[in-house]
Protein backbone atom coordinates (compact mmCIF):
# COMPACT_ATOMS: atom_id res chain seq x y z
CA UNK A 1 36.86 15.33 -87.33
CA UNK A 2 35.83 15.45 -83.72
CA UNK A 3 37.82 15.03 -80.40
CA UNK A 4 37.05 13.13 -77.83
CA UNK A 5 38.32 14.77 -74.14
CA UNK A 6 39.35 12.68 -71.60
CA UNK A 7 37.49 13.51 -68.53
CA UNK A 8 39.76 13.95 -65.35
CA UNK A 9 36.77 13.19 -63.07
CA UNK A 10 36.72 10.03 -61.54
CA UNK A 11 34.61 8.14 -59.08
CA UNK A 12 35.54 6.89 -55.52
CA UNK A 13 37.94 4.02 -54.82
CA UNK A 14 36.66 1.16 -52.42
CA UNK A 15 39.26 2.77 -50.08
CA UNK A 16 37.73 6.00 -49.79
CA UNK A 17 34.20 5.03 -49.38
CA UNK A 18 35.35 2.84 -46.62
CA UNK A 19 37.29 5.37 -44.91
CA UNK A 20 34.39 7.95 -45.50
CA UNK A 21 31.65 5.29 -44.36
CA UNK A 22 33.79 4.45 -41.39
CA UNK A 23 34.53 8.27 -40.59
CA UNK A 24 30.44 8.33 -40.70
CA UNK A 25 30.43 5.54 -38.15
CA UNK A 26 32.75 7.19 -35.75
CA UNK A 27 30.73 10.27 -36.03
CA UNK A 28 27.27 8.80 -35.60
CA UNK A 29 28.60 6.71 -32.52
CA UNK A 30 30.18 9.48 -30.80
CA UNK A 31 26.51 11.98 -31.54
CA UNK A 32 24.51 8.64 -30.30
CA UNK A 33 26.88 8.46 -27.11
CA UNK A 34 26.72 11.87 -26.29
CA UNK A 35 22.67 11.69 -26.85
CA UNK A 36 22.46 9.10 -24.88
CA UNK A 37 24.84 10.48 -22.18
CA UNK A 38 22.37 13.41 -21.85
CA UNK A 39 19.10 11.21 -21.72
CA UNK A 40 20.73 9.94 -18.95
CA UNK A 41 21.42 12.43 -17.16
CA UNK A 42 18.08 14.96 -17.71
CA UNK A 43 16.25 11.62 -16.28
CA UNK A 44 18.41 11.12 -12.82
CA UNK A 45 18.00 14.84 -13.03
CA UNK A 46 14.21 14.85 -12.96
CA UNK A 47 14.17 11.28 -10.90
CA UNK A 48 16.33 13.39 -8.11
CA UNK A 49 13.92 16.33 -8.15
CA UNK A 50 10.94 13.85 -7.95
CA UNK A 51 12.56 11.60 -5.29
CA UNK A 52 13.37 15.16 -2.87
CA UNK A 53 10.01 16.04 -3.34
CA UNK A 54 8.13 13.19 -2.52
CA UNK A 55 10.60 12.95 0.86
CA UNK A 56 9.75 16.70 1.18
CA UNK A 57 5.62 16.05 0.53
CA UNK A 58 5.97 12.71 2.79
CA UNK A 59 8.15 14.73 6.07
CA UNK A 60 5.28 17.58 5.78
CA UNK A 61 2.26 15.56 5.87
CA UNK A 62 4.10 13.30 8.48
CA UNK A 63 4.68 16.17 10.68
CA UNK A 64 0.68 17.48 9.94
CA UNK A 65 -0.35 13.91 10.77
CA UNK A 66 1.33 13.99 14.03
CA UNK A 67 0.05 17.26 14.86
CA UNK A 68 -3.75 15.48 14.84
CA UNK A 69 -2.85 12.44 17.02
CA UNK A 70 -4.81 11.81 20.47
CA UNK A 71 -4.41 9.02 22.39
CA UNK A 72 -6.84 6.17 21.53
CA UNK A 73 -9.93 6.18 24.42
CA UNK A 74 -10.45 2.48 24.48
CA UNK A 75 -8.07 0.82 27.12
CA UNK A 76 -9.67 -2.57 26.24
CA UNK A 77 -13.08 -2.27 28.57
CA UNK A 78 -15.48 -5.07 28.29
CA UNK A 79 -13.28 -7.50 27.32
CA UNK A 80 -12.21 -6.32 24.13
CA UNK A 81 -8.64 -5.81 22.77
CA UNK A 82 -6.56 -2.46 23.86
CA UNK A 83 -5.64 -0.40 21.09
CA UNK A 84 -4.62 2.75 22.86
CA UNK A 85 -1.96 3.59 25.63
CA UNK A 86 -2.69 0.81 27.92
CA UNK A 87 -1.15 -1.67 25.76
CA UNK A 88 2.16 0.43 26.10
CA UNK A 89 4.42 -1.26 29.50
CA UNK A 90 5.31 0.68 31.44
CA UNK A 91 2.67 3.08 30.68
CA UNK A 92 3.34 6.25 29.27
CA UNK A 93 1.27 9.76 30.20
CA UNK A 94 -1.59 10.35 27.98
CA UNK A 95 -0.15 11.91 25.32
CA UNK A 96 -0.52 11.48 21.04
CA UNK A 97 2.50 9.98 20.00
CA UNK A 98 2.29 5.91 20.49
CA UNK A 99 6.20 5.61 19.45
CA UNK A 100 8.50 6.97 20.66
CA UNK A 101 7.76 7.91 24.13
CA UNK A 102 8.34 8.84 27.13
CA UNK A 103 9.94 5.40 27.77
CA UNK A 104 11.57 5.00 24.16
CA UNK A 105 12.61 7.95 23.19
CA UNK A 106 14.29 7.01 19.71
CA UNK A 107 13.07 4.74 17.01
CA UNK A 108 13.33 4.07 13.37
CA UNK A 109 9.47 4.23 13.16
CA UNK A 110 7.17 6.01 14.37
CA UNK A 111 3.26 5.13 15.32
CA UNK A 112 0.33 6.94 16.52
CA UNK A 113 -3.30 6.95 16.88
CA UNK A 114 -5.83 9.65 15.16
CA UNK A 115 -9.63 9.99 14.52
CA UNK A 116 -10.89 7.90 11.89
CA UNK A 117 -13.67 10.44 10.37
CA UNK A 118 -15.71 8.04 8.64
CA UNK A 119 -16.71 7.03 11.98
CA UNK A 120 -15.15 9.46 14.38
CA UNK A 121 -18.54 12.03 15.28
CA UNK A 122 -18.41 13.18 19.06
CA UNK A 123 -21.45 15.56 17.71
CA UNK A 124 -23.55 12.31 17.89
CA UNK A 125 -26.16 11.19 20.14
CA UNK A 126 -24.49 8.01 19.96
CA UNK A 127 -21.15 9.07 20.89
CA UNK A 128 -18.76 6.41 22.52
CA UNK A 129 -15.71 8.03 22.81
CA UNK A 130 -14.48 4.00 23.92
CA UNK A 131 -15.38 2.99 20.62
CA UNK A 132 -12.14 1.85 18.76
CA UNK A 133 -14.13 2.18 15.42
CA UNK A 134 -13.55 6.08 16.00
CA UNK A 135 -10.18 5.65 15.95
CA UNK A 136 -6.92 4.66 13.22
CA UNK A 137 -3.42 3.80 13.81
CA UNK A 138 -0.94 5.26 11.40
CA UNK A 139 2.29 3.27 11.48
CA UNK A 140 5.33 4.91 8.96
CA UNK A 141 8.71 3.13 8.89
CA UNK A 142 10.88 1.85 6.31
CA UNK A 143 10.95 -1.41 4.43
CA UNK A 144 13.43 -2.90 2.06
CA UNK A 145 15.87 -0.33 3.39
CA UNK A 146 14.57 2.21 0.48
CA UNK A 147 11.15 3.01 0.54
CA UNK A 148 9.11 4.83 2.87
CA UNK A 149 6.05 3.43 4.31
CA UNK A 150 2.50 4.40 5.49
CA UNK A 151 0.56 2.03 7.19
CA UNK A 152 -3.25 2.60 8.33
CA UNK A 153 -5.03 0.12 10.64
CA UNK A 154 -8.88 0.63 11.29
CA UNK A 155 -10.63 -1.55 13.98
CA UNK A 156 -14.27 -3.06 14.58
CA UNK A 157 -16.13 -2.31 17.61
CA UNK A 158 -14.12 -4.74 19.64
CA UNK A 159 -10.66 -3.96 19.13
CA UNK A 160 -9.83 -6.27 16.87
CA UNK A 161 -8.47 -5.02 13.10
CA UNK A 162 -10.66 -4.30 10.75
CA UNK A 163 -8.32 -3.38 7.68
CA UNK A 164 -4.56 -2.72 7.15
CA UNK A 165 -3.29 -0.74 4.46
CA UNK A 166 0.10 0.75 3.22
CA UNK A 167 0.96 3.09 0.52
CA UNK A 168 4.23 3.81 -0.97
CA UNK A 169 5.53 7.32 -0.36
CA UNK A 170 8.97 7.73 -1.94
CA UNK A 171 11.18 4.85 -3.33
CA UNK A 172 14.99 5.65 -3.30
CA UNK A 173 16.62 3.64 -6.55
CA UNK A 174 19.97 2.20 -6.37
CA UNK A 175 19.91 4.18 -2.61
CA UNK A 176 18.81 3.76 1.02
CA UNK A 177 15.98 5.90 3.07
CA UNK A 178 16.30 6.21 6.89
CA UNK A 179 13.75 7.38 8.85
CA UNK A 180 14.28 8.55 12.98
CA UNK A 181 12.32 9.60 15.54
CA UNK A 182 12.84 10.84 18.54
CA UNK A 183 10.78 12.69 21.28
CA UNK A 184 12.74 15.39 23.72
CA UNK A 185 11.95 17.46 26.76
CA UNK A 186 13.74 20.59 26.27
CA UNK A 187 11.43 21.99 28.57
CA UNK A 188 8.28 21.33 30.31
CA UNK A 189 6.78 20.01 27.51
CA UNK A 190 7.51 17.10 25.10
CA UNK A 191 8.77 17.94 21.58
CA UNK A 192 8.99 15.44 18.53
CA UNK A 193 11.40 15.02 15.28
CA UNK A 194 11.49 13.32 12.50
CA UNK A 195 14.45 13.13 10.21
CA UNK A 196 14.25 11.32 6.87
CA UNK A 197 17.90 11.03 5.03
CA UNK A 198 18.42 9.82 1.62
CA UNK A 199 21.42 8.29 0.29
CA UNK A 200 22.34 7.65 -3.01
CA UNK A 201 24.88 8.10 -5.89
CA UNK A 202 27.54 8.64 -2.63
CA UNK A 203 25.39 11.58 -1.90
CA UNK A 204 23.13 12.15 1.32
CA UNK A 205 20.73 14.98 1.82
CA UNK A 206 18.35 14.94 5.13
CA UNK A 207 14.82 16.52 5.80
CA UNK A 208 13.89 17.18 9.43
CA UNK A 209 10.94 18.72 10.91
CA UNK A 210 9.88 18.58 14.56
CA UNK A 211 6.12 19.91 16.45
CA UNK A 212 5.43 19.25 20.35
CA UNK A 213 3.88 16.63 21.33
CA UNK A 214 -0.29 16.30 20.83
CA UNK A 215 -2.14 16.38 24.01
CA UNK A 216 -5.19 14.04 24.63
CA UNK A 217 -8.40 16.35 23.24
CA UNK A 218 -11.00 14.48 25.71
């Protein structure tokens, strides 16, 4: 005659498998959270990294920029439009900074004029130092209070503008950029900085960089 064991295994109640499926649930939300959490983070991390570089690239090449300005040659002869120092009232010595100056020392901007080299060829035969075409006016400021602006005007042969462009150097999210200038006479001759500060996330960092003052090469 044969027996017949009862097994003791059984399967799971409805209980358990919701308890275990929730316990899953609570497990998987607090991995997704955490994942998420760290996303998060390694992207401000790299955005902040980008962001103080791009204010880093943007105060360096401003300051290089500067260093090339002259003042503009063409103080509106023949009729045409001014688009160097003589515009400026009172006028200011002959120097390579537009604004500030001598008679505005601070500003939240800053403008000057340098050689436009797909024109700009004193080697020439042709040369008219006069010409505005040899010449481009480089404007950077801030707009929207969080971006940082380049601006480049180019003008025809009789002052008036040509083309005006503007490029995008660094765009502060969920933050503000400032940008000030100011020109100084510690000495005998003029000196020029530039501070750019960011603020964001309740934190500020600032970039400064100064040069003297460009002379007039002509």
């Amino acid at each position: 005659m044969s027996i017949i064991r009862k097994s003791n295994k059984t399967g799971f109640s409805l209980a358990e498998f919701m308890i275990t499926l929730g316990l899953l649930m609570v497990l998987t939300a607090s991995l997704f959270g955490t994942l998420t959490l760290s996303m998060r983070y390694y992207r401000q991390s790299n955005y902040s990294t980008d962001l103080q570089k791009a204010v880093r690239d943007s105060v360096e090449y401003m300051t290089d920029e500067i260093r090339q300005a002259v003042p503009d040659e063409d103080p509106g002869m023949l009729g045409n439009n001014p688009t160097g120092y003589k515009m400026i009232t009172p006028a200011v010595s002959s120097n390579g900074i537009m604004y500030p100056n001598m008679n505005d020392k601070d500003t939240d901007y800053v403008m000057f004029t340098k050689p436009d080299y797909d024109y700009f060829d004193p080697g020439s035969s042709t040369w008219e130092p006069f010409d505005p075409r040899n010449y481009k006016r480089i404007r950077y400021y801030v707009k929207d209070i969080n971006k940082l602006i380049r601006e480049v005007t180019t003008f025809k042969a009789d002052g008036t503008v040509k083309d005006k462009t503007s490029d995008e150097l660094a765009v502060v999210q969920d933050g503000t950029i400032t940008l000030e200038c100011t020109m100084f006479t510690p000495g005998s001759t003029p000196s020029y900085c530039i501070q750019v500060t960011v603020v964001r996330d309740d934190k500020s960092y600032s970039l400064k960089s100064g040069c003297l003052v460009p002379g007039s090469a002509y």
